[in-house]
Protein backbone atom coordinates (compact mmCIF):
# COMPACT_ATOMS: atom_id res chain seq x y z
CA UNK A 1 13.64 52.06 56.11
CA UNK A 2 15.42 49.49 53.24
CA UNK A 3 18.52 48.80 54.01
CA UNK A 4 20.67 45.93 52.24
CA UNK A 5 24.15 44.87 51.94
CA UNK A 6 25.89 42.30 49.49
CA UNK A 7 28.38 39.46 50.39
CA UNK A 8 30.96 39.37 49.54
CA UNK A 9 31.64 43.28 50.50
CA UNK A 10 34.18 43.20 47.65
CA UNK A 11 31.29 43.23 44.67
CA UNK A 12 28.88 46.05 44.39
CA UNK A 13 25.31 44.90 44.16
CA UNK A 14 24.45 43.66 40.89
CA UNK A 15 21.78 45.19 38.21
CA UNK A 16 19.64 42.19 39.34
CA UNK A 17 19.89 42.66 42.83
CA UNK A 18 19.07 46.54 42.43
CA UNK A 19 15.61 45.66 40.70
CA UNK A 20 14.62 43.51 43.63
CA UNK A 21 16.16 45.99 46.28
CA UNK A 22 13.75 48.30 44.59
CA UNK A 23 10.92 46.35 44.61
CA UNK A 24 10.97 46.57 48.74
CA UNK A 25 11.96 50.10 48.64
CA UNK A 26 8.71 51.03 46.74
CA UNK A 27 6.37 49.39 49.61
CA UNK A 28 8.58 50.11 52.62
CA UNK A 29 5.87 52.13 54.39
CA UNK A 30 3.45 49.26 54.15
CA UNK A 31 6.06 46.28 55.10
CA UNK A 32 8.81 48.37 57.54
CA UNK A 33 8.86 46.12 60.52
CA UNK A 34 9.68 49.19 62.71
CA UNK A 35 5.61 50.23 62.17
CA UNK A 36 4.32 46.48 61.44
CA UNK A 37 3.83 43.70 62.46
CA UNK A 38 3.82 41.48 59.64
CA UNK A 39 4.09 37.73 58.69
CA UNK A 40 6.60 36.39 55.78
CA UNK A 41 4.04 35.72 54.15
CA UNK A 42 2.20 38.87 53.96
CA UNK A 43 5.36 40.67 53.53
CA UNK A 44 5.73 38.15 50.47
CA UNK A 45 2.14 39.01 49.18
CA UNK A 46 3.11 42.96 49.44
CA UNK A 47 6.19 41.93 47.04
CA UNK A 48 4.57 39.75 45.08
CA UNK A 49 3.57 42.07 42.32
CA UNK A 50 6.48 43.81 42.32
CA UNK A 51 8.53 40.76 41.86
CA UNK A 52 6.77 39.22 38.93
CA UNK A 53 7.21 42.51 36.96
CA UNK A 54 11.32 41.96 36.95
CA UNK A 55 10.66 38.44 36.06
CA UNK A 56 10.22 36.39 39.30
CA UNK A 57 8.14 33.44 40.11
CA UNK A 58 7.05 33.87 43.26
CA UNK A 59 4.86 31.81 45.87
CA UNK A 60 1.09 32.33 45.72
CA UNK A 61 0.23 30.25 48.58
CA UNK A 62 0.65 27.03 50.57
CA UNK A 63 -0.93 24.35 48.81
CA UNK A 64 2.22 22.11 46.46
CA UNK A 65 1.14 23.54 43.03
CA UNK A 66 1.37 26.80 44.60
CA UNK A 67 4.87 26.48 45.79
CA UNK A 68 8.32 26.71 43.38
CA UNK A 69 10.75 24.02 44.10
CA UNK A 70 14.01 24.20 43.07
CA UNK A 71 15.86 20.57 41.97
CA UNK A 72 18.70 19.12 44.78
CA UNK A 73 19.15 16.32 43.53
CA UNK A 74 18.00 14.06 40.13
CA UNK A 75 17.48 9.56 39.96
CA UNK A 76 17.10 8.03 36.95
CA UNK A 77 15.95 9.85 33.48
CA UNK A 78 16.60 13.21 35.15
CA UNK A 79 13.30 13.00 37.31
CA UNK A 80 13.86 15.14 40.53
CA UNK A 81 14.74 13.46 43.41
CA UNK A 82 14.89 16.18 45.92
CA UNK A 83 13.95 19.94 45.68
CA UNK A 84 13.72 22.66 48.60
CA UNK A 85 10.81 25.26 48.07
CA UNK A 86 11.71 28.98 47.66
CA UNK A 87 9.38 32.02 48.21
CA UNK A 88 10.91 33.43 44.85
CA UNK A 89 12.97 31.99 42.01
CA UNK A 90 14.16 34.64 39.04
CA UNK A 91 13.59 33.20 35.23
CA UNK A 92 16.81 32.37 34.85
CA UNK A 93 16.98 30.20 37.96
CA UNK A 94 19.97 31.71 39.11
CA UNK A 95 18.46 33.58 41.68
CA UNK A 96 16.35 32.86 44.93
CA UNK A 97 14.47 35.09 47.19
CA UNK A 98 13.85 33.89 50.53
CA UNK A 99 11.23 36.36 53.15
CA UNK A 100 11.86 35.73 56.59
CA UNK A 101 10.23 36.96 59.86
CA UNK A 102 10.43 36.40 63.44
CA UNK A 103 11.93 32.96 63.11
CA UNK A 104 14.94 34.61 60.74
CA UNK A 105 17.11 34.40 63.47
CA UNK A 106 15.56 33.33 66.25
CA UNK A 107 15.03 29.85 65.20
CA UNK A 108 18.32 30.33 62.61
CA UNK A 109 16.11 30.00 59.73
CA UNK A 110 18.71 32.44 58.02
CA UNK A 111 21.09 29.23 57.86
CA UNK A 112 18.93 26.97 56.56
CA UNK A 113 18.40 29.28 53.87
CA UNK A 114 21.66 29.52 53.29
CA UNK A 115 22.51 25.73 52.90
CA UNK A 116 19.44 24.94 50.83
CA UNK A 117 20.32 28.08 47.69
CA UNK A 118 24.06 26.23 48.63
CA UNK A 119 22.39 22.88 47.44
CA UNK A 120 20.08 23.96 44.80
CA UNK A 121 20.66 23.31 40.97
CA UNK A 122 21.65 26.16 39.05
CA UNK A 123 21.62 28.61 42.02
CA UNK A 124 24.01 31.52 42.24
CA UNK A 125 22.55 34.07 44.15
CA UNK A 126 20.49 34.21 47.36
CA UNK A 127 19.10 37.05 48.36
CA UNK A 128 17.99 37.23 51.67
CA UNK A 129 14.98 39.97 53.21
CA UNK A 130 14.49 39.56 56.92
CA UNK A 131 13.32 42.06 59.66
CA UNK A 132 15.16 45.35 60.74
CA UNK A 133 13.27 45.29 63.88
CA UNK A 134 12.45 41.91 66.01
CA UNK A 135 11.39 42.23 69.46
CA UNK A 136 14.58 43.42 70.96
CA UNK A 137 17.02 42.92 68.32
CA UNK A 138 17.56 43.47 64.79
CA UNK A 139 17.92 40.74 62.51
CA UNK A 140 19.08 42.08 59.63
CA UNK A 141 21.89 43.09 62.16
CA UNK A 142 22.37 39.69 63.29
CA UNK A 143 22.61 38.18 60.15
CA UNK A 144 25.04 40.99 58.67
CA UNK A 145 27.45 40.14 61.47
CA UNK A 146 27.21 36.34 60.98
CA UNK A 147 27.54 37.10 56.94
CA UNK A 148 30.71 39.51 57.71
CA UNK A 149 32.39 36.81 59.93
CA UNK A 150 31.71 33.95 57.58
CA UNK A 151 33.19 35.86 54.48
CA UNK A 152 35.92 37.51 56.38
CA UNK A 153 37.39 34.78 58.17
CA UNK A 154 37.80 32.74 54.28
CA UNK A 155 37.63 29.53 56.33
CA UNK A 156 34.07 28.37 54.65
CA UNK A 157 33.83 28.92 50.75
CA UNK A 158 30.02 29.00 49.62
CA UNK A 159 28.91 28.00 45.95
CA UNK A 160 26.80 31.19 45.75
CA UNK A 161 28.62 33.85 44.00
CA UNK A 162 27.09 36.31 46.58
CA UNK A 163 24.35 36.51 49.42
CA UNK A 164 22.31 40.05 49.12
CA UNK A 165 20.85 40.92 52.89
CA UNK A 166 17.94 43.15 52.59
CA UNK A 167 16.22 44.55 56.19
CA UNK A 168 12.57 45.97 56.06
C-alpha cells in the first residue's frame, strides 16, 4: 500500500506532488515492497512511464548520457562546475524525485538525498519514495520520524520549500 506524507505537516500536498503520488499508486501491486523484492532501479523503470506523462525526465539507465544532472555549482561563462545526478527531475526543474531501496536508511542514503536537492540550482521540492517494508523495519517509518524531528524541533531550516515521503 502507498502511503506518503509532506514536510512541512503544515502544507497539504501540492497539485504536483498528487500527480506523482499517483503515479506509484497506479503500480503499487507490482512495486509494494511488502510482496517484492525490488531494486531502485526497477522500481524506477516501473515509474518511469508514468512519470514522463506528468512531465518528468527521468533516468533510463547508468551510462552519463543516460543520467540527469542537476547544476551545484557554475566557473567561468556559466559552464557547470558541479552537478549531483537525480533519478527524476520535473520540466520546470523545481522538482526532484529520488527512488531508494535497501540502502534508504540503512546506509542513510535518505540524507544524502536530502543535502544534494538542498544544494541543487533551482530546486524546491524533493520528493522522496523509499521502502515501507525493509528486512525488519520500515523505512518510510524511519525517515518520517527523522523528517518530523528535523521540522519540529525548527533548529535546521532547509532551502526546499517541502520534502514529500512516499512508502511503497
Amino acid at each position: 500500500m502507498i502511503q506518503y506524507q509532506f514536510f512541512p505537516r503544515s502544507m497539504g500536498v501540492t497539485e504536483e506532488a498528487r500527480l506523482v503520488i499517483d503515479v506509484f499508486k497506479a503500480v503499487e501491486n507490482i512495486i509494494d515492497s511488502k510482496t517484492n523484492n525490488l531494486k531502485s532501479d526497477e522500481v524506477l523503470s516501473v515509474v518511469r512511464s508514468g512519470l514522463k506523462d506528468i512531465g518528468y525526465d527521468v533516468e533510463e539507465g547508468k551510462k552519463e548520457a543516460e543520467k540527469i544532472g542537476v547544476p551545484v555549482l557554475f566557473g567561468y561563462n556559466d559552464n557547470v562546475d558541479k552537478f549531483f545526478n537525480v533519478d527524476a527531475l520535473s520540466n520546470d526543474g523545481k522538482i526532484v524525485i529520488e527512488v531508494e531501496a535497501g540502502r534508504a536508511t540503512d546506509n542513510n542514503q535518505f540524507l544524502k538525498d536530502i543535502f544534494e536537492a538542498c544544494m541543487m540550482f533551482k530546486v524546491e521540492y524533493l520528493f522522496l519514495a523509499v521502502r515501507n517494508f525493509y528486512r525488519t523495519q520500515s523505512d518510510f517509518e524511519r525517515i518520517y520520524t527523522f523528517l518530523e524531528t528535523l521540522y519540529i524541533s525548527n533548529r535546521l531550516h532547509l532551502p526546499l520549500k517541502g520534502i514529500l515521503l512516499i512508502g511503497y
